[in-house]
N, C-alpha and C. Protein backbone atom coordinates (compact mmCIF):
# COMPACT_ATOMS: atom_id res chain seq x y z
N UNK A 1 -97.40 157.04 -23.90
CA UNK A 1 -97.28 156.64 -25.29
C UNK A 1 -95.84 156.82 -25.74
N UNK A 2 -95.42 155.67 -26.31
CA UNK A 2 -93.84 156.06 -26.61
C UNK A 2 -94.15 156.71 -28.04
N UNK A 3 -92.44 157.07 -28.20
CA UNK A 3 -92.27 158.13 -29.53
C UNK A 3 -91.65 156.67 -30.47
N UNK A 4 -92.44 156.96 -31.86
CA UNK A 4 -91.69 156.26 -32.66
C UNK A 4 -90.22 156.52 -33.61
N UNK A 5 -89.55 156.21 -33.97
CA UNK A 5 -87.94 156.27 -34.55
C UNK A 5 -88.67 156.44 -35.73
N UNK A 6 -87.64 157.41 -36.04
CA UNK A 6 -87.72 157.92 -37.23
C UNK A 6 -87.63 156.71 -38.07
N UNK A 7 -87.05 155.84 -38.29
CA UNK A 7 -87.23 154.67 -39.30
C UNK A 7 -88.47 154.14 -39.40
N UNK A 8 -89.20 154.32 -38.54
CA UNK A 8 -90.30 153.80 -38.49
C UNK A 8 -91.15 154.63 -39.08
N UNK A 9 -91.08 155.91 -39.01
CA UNK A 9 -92.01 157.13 -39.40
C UNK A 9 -91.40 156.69 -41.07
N UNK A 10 -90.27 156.99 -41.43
CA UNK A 10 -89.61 156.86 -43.21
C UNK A 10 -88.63 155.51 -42.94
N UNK A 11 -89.43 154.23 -43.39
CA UNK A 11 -88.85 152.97 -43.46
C UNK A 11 -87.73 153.19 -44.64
N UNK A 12 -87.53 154.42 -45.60
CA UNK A 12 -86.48 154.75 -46.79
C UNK A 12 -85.40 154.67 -46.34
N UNK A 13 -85.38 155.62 -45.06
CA UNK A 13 -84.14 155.70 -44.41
C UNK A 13 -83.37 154.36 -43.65
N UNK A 14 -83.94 153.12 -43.96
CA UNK A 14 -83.23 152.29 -42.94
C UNK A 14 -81.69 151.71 -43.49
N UNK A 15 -81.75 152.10 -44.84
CA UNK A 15 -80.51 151.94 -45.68
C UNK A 15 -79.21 152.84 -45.20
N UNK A 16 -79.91 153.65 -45.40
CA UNK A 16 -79.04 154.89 -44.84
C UNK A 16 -78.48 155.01 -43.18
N UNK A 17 -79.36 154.51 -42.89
CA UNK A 17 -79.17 154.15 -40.92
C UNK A 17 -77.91 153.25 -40.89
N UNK A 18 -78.61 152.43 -41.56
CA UNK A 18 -77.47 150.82 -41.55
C UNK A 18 -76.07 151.03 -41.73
N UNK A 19 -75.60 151.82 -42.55
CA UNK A 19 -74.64 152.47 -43.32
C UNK A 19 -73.86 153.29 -42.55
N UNK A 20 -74.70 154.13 -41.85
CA UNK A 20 -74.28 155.30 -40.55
C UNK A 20 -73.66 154.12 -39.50
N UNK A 21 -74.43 153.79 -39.10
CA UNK A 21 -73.96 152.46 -37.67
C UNK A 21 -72.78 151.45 -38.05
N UNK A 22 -72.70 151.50 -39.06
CA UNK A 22 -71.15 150.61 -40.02
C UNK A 22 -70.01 151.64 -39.29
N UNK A 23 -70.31 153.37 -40.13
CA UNK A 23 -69.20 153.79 -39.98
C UNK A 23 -69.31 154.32 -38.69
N UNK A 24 -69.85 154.34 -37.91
CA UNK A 24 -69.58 154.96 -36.75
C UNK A 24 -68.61 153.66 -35.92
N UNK A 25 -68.91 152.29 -36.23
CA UNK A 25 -68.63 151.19 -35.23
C UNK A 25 -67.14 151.11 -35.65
N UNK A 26 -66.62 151.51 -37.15
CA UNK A 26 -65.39 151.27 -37.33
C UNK A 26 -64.64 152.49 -37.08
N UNK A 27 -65.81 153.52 -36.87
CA UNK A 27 -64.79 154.79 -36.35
C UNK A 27 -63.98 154.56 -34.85
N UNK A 28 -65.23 154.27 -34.15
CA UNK A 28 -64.50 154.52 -32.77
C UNK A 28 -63.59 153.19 -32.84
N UNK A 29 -63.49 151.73 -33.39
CA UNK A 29 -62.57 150.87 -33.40
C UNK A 29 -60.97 151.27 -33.49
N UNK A 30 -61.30 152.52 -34.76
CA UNK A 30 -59.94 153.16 -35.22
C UNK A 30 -59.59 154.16 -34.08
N UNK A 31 -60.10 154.55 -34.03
CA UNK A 31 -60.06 155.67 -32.01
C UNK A 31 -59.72 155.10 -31.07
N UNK A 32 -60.11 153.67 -30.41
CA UNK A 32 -59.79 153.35 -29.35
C UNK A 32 -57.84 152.80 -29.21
N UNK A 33 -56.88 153.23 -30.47
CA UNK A 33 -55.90 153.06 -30.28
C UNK A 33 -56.02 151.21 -29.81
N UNK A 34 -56.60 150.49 -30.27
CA UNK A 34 -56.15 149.04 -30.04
C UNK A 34 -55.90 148.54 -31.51
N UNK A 35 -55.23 147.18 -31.03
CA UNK A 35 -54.60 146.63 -32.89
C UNK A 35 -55.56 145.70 -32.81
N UNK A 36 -56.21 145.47 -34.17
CA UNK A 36 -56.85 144.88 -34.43
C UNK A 36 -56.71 143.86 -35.64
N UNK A 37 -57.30 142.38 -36.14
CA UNK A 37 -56.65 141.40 -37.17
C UNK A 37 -56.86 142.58 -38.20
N UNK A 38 -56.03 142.59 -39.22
CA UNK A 38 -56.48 142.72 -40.52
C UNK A 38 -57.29 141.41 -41.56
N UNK A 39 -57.37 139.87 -40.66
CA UNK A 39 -57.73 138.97 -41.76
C UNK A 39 -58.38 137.88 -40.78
N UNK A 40 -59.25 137.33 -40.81
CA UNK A 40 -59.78 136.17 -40.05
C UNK A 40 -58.44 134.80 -40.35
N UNK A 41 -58.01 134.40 -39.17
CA UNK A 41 -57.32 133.34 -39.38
C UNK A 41 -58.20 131.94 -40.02
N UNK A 42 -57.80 131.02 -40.90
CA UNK A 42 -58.64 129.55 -40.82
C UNK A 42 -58.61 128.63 -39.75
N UNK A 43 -57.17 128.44 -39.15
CA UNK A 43 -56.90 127.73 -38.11
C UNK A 43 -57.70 127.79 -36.75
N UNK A 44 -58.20 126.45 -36.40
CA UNK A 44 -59.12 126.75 -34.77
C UNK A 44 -57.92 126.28 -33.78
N UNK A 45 -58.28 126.78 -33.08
CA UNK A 45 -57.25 126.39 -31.53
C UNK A 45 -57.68 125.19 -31.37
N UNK A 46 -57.02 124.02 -30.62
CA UNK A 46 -57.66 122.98 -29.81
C UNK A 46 -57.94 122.73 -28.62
N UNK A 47 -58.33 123.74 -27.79
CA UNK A 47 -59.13 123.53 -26.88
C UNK A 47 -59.88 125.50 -26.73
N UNK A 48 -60.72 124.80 -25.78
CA UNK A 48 -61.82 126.04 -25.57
C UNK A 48 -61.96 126.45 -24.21
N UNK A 49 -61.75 127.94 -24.07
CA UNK A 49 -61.59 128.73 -22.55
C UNK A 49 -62.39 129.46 -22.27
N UNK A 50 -63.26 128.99 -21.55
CA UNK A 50 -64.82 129.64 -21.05
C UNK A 50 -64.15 130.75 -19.64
């Protein structure tokens, strides 16, 4: 029998989850020492590299 997640036990908390997983994803972004855009460009490239 699996164990259920706590979100599942208190569906209240899924706000609060969501929120946690934001800052954790931009924490380690800021940790891994890489540069990252500050702004989405508009411009598309013209061609595409699979």
């Amino acid at each position: 029998m699996k164990r259920k997640r706590i979100t599942q036990l208190f569906p209240f908390l899924l706000p609060i989850r969501r929120v946690q997983r934001k800052i954790i994803f931009y924490t380690k972004m800021h940790m891994d020492r890489n540069r990252y855009a500050k702004t989405k460009g508009t411009e598309l490239f013209a061609f595409l590299y699979i």
